[in-house]
PDB file of N, CA and C in Angstrom:
ATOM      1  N   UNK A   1      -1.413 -21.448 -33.679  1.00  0.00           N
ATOM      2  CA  UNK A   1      -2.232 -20.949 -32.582  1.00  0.00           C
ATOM      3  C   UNK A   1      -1.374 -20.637 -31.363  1.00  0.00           C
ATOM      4  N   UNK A   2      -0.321 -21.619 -30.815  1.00  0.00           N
ATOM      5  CA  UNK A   2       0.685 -21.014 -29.855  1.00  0.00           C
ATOM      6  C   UNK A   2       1.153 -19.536 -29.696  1.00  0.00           C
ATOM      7  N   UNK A   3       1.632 -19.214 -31.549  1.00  0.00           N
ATOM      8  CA  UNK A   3       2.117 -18.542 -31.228  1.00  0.00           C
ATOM      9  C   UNK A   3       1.294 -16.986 -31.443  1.00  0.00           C
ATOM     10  N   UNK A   4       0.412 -17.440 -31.122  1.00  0.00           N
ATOM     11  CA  UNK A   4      -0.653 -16.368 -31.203  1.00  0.00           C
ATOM     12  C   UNK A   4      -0.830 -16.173 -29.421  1.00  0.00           C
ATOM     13  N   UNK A   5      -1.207 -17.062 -28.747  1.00  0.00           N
ATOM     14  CA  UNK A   5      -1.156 -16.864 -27.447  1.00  0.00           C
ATOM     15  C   UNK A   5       0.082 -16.220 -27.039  1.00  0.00           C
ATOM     16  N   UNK A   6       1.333 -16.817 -27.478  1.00  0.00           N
ATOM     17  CA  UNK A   6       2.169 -16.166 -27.139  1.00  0.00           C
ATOM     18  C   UNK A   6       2.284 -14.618 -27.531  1.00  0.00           C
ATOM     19  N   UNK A   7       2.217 -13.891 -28.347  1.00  0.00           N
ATOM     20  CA  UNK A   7       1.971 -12.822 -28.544  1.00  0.00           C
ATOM     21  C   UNK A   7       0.995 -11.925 -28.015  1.00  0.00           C
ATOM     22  N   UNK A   8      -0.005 -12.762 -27.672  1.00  0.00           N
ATOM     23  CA  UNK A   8      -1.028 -11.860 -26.849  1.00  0.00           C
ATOM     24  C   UNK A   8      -0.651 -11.962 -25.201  1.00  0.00           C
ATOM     25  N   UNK A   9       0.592 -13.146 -24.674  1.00  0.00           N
ATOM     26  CA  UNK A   9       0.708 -12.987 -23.476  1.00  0.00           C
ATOM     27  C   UNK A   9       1.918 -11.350 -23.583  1.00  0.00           C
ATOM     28  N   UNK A  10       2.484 -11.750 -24.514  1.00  0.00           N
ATOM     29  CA  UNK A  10       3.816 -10.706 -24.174  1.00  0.00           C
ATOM     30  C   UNK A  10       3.064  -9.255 -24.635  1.00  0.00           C
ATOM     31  N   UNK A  11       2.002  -8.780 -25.337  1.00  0.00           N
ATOM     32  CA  UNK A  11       1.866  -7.970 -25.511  1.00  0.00           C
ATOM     33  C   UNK A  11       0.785  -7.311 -23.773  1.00  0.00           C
ATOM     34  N   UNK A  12       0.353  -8.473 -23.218  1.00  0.00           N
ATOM     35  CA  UNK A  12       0.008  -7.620 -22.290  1.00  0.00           C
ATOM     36  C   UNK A  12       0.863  -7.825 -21.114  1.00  0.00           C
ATOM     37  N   UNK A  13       1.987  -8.587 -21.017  1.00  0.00           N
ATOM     38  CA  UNK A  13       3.214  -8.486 -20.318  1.00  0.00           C
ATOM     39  C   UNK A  13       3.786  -6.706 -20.036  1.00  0.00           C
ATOM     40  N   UNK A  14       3.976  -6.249 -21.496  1.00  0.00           N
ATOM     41  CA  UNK A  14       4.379  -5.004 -21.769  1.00  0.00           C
ATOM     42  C   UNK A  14       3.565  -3.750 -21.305  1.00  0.00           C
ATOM     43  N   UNK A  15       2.383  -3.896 -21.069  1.00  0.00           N
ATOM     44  CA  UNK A  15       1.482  -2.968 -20.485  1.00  0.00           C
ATOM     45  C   UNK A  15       1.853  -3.051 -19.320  1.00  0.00           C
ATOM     46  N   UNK A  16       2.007  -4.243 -18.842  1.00  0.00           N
ATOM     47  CA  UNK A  16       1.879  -4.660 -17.552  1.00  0.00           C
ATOM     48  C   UNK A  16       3.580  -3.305 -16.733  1.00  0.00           C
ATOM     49  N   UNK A  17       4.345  -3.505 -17.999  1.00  0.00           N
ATOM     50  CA  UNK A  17       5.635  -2.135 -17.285  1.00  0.00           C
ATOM     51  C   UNK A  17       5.390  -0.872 -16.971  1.00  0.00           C
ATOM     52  N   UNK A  18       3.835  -0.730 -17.841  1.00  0.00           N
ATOM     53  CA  UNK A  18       3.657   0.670 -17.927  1.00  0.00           C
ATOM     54  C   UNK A  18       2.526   1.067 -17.131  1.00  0.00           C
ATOM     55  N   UNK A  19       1.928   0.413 -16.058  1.00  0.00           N
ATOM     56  CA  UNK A  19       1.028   0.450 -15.191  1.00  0.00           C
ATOM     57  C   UNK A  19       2.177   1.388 -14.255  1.00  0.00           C
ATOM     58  N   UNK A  20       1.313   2.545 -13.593  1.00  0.00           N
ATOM     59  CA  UNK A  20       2.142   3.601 -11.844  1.00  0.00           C
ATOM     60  C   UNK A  20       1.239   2.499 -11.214  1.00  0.00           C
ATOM     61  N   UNK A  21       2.276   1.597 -10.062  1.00  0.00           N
ATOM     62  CA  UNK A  21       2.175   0.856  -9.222  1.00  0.00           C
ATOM     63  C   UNK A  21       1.549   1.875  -7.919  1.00  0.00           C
ATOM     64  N   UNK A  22       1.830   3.253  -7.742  1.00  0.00           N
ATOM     65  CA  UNK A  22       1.288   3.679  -6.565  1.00  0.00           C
ATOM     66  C   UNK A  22      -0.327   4.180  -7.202  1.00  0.00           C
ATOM     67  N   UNK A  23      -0.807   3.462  -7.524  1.00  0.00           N
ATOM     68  CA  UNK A  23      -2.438   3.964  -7.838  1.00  0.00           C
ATOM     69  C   UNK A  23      -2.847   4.021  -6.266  1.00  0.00           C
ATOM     70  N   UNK A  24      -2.919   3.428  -5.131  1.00  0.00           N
ATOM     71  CA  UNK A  24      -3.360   4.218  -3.926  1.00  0.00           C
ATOM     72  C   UNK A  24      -2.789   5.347  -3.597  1.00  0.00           C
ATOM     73  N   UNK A  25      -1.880   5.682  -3.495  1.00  0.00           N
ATOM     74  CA  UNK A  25      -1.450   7.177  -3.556  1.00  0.00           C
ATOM     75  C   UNK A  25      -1.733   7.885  -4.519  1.00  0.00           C
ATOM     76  N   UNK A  26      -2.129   7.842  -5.652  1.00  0.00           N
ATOM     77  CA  UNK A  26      -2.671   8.629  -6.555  1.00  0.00           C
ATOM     78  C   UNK A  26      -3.863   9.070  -6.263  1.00  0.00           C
ATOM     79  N   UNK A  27      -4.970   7.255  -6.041  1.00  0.00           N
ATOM     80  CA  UNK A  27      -6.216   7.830  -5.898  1.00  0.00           C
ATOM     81  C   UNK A  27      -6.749   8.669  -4.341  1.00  0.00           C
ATOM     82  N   UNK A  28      -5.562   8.382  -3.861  1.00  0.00           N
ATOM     83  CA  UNK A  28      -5.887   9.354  -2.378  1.00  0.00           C
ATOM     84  C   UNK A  28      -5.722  11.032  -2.475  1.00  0.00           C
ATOM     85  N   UNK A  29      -4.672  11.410  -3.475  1.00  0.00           N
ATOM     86  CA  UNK A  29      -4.223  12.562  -3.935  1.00  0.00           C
ATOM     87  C   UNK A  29      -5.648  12.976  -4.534  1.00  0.00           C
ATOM     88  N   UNK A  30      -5.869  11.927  -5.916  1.00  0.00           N
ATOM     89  CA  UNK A  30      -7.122  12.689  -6.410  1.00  0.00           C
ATOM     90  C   UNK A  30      -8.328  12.824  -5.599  1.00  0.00           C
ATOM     91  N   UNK A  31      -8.573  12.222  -4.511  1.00  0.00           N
ATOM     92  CA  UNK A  31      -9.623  12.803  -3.992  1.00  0.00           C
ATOM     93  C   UNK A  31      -9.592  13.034  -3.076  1.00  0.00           C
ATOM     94  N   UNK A  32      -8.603  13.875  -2.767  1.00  0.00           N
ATOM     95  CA  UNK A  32      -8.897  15.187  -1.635  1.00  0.00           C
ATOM     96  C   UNK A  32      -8.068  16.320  -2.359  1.00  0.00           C
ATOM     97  N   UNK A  33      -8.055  16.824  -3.505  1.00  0.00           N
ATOM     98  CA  UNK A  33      -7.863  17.348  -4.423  1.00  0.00           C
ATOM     99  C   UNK A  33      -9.161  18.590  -4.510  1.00  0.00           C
ATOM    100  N   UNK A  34      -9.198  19.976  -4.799  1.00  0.00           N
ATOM    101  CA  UNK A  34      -9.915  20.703  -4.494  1.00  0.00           C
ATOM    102  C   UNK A  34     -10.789  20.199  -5.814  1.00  0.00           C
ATOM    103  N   UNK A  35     -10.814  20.048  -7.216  1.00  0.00           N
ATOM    104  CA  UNK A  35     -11.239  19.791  -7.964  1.00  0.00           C
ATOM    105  C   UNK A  35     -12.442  18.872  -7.990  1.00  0.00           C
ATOM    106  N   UNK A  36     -11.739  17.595  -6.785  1.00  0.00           N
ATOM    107  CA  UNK A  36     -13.205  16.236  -6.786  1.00  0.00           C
ATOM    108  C   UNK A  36     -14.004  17.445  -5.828  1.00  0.00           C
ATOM    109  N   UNK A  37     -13.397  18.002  -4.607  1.00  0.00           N
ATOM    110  CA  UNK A  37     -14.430  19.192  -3.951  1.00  0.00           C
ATOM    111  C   UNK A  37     -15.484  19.752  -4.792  1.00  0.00           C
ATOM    112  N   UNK A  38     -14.959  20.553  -5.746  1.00  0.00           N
ATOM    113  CA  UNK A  38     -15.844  21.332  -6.680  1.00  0.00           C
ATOM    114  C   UNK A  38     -17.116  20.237  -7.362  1.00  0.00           C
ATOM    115  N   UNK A  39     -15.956  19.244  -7.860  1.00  0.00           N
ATOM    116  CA  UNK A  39     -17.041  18.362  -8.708  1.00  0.00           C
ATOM    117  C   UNK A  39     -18.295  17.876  -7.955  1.00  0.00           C
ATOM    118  N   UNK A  40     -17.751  17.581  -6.601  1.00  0.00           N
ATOM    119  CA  UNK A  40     -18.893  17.053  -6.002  1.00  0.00           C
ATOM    120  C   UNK A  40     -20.348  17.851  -5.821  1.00  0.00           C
ATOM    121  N   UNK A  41     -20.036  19.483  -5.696  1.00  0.00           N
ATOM    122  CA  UNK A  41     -20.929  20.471  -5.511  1.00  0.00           C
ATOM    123  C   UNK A  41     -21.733  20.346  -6.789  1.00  0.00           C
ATOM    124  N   UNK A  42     -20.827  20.150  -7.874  1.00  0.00           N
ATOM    125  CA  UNK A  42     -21.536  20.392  -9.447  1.00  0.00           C
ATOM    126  C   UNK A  42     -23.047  19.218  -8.931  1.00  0.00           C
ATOM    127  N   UNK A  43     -21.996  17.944  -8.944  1.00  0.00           N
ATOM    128  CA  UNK A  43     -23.248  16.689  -8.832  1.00  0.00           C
ATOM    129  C   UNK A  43     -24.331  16.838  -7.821  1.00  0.00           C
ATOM    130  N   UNK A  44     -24.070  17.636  -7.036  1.00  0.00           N
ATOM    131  CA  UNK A  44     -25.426  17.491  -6.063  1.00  0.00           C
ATOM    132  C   UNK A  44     -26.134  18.409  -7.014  1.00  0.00           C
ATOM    133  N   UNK A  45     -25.841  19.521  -7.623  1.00  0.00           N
ATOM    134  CA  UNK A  45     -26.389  20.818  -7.711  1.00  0.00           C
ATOM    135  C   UNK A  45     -27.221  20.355  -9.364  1.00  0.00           C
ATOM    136  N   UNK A  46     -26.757  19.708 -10.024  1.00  0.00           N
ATOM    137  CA  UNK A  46     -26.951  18.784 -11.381  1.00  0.00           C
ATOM    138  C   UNK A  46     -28.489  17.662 -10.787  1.00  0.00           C
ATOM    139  N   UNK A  47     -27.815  17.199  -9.480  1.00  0.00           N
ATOM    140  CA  UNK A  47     -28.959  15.949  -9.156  1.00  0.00           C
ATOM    141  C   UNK A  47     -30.556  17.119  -8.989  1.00  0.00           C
ATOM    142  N   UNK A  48     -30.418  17.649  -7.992  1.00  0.00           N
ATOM    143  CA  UNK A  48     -30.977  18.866  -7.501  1.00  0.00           C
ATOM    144  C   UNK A  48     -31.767  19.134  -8.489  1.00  0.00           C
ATOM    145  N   UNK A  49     -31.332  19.983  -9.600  1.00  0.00           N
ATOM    146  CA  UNK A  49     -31.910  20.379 -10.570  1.00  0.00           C
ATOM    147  C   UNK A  49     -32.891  19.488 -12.181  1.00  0.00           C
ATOM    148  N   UNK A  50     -32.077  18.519 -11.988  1.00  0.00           N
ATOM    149  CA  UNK A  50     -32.852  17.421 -12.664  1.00  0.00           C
ATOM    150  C   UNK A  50     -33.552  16.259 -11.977  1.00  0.00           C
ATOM    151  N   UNK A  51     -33.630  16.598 -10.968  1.00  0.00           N
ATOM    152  CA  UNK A  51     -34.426  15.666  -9.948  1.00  0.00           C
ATOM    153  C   UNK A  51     -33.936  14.615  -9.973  1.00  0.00           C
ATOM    154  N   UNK A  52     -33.227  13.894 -10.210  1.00  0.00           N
ATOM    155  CA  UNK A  52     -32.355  12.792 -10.404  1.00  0.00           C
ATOM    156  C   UNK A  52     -31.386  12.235  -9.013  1.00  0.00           C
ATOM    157  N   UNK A  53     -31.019  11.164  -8.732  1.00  0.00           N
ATOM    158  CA  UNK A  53     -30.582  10.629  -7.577  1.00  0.00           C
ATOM    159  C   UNK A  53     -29.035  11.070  -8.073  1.00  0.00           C
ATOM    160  N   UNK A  54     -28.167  11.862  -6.796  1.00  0.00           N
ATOM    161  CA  UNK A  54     -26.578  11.929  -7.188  1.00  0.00           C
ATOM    162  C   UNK A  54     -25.826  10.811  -7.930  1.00  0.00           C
ATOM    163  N   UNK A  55     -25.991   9.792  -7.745  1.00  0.00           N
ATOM    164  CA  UNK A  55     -25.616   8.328  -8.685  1.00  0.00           C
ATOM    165  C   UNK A  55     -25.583   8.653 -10.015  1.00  0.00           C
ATOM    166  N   UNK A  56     -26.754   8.774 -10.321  1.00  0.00           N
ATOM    167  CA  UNK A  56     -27.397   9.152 -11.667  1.00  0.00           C
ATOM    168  C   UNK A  56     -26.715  10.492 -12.252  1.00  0.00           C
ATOM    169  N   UNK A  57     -26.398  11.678 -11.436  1.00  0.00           N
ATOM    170  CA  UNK A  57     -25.865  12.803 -12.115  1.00  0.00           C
ATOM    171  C   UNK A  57     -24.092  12.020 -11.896  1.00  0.00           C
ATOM    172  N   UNK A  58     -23.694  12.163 -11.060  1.00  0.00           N
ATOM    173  CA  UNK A  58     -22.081  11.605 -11.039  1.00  0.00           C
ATOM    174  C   UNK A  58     -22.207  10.713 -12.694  1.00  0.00           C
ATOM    175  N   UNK A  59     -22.672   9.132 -12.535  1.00  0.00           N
ATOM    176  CA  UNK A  59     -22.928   8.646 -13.799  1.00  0.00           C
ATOM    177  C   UNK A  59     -23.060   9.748 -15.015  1.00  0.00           C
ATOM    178  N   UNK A  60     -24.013  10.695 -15.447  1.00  0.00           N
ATOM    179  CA  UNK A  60     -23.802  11.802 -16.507  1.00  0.00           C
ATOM    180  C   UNK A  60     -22.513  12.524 -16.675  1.00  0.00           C
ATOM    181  N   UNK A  61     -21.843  13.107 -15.233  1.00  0.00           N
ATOM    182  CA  UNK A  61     -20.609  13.733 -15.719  1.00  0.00           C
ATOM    183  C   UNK A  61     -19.841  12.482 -16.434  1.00  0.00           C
ATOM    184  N   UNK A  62     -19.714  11.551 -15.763  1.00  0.00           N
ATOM    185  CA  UNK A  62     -18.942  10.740 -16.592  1.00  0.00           C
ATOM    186  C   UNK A  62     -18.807  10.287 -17.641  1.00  0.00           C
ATOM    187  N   UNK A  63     -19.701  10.203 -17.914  1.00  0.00           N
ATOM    188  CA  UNK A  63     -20.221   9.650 -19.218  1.00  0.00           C
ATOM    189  C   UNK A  63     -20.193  10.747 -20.419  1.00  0.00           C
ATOM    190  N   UNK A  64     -19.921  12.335 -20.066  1.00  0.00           N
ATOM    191  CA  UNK A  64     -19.724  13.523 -21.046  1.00  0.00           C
ATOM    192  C   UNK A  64     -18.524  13.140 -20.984  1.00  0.00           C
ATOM    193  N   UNK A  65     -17.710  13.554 -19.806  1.00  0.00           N
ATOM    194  CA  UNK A  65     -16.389  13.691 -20.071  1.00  0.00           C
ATOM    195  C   UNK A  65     -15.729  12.464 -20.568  1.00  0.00           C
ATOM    196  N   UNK A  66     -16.467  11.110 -20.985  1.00  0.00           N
ATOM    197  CA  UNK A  66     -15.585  10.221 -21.509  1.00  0.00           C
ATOM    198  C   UNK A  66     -16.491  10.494 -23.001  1.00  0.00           C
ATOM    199  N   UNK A  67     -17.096  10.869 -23.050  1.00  0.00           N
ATOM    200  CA  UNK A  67     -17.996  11.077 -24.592  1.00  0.00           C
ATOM    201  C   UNK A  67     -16.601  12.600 -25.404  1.00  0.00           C
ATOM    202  N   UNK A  68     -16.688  13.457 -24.959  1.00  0.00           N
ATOM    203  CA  UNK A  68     -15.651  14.149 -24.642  1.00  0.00           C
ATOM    204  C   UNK A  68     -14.353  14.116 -25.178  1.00  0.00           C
ATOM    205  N   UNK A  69     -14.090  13.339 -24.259  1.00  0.00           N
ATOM    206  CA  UNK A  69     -12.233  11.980 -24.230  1.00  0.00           C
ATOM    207  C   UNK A  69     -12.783  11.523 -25.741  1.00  0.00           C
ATOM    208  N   UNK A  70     -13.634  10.883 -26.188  1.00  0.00           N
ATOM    209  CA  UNK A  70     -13.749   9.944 -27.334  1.00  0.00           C
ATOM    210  C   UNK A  70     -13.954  11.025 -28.419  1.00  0.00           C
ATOM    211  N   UNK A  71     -14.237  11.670 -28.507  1.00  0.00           N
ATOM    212  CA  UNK A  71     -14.735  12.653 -29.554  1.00  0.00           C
ATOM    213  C   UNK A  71     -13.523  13.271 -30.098  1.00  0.00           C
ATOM    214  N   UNK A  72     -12.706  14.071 -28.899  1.00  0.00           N
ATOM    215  CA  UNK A  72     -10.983  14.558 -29.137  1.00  0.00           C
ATOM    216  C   UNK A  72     -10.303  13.578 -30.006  1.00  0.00           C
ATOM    217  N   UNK A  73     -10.350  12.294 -29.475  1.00  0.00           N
ATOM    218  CA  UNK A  73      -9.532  10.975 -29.961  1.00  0.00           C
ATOM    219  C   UNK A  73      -9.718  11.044 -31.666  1.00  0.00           C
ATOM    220  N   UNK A  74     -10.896  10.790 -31.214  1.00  0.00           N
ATOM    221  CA  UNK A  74     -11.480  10.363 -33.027  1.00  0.00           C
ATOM    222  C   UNK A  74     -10.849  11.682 -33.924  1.00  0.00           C
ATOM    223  N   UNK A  75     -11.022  12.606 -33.182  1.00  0.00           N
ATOM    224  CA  UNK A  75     -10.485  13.922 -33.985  1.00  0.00           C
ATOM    225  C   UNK A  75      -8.809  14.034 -34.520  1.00  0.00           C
ATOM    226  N   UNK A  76      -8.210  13.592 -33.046  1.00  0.00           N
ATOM    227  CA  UNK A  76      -6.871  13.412 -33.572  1.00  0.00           C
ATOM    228  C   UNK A  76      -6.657  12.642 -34.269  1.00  0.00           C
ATOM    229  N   UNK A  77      -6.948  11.287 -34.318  1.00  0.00           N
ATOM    230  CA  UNK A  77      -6.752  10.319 -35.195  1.00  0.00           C
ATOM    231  C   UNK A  77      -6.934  10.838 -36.551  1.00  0.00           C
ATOM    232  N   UNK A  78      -8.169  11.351 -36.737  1.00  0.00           N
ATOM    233  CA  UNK A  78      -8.496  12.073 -38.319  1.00  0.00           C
ATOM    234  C   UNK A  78      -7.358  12.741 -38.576  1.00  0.00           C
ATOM    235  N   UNK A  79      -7.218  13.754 -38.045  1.00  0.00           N
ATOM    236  CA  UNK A  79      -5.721  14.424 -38.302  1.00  0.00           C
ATOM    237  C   UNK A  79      -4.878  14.149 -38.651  1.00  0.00           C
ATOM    238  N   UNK A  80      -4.194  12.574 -38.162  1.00  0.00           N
ATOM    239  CA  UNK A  80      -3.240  12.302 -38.139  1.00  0.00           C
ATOM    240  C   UNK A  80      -2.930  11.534 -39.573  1.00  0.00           C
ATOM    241  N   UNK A  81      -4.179  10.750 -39.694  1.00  0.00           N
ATOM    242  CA  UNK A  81      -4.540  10.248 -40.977  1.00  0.00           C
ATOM    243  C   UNK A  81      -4.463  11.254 -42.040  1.00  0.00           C
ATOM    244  N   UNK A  82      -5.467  12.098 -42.001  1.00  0.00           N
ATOM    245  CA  UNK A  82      -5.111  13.230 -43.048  1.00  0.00           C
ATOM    246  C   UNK A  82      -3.506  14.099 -43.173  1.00  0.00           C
ATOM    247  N   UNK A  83      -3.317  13.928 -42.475  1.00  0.00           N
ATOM    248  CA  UNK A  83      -1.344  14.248 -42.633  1.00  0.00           C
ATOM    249  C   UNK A  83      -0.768  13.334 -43.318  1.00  0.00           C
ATOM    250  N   UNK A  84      -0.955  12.278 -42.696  1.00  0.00           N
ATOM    251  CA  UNK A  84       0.074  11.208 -43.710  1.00  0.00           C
ATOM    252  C   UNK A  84      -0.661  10.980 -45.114  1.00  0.00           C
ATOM    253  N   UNK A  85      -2.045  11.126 -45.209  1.00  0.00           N
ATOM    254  CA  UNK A  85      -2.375  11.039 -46.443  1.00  0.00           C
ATOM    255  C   UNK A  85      -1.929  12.072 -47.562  1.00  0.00           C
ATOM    256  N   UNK A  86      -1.844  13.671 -47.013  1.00  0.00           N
ATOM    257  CA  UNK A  86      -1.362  14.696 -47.523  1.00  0.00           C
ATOM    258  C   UNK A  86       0.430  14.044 -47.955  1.00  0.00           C
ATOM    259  N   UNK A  87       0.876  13.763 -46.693  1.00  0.00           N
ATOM    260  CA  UNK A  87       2.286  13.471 -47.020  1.00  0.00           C
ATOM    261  C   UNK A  87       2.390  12.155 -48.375  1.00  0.00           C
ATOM    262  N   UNK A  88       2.049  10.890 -48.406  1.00  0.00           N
ATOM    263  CA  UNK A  88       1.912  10.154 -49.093  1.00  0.00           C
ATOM    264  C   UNK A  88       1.778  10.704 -50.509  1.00  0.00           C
ATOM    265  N   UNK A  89       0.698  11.503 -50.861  1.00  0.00           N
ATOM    266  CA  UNK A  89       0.285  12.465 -51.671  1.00  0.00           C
ATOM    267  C   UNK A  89       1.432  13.001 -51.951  1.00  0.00           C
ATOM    268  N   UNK A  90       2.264  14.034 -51.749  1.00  0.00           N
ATOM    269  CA  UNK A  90       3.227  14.844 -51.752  1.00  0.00           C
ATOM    270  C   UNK A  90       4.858  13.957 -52.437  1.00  0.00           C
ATOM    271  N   UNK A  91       4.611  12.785 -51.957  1.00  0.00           N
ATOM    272  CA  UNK A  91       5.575  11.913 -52.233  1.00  0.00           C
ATOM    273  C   UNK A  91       5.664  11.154 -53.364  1.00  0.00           C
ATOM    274  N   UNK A  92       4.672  11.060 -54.356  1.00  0.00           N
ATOM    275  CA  UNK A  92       4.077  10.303 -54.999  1.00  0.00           C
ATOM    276  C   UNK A  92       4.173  11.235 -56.136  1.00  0.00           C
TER     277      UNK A  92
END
């Protein structure tokens, strides 16, 4: 069991290198960025139209574009799987 903790400390030790320490300068960049501008127009114009409180539409974009993000993923992954399975195949 130690050395199970231990492995789960060092494995998030290692993330821990790969964190950008200036995330306030990032997130200040991203939002005054013309893009959050635009987005913001979308969400009123989204709330507006579905009668819905801006909370509620902001919450929807997000929730596509990480539906979105997850959908690509799953896709590549398939891919990637089906390559090495082709390759495996090929080798055999």
């Amino acid at each position: 069991m130690e050395s199970i903790q231990l492995l789960n400390t060092a494995i998030i030790k290692s993330k821990e290198k790969k964190v950008n320490q200036s995330f306030e300068e990032r997130l200040h960049q991203v939002c005054n960025s013309p893009v959050i501008e635009i987005l913001n127009k979308c969400i009123s114009q989204h709330a507006e139209n579905q009668k819905i409180s801006r909370d509620q539409a902001a919450l929807q974009f997000v929730e596509t574009i990480r539906e979105l993000d997850s959908i690509w993923s799953d896709y590549v992954v398939m891919e990637g799987i089906d390559r090495l399975k082709s390759i495996l195949r090929s080798t055999h």
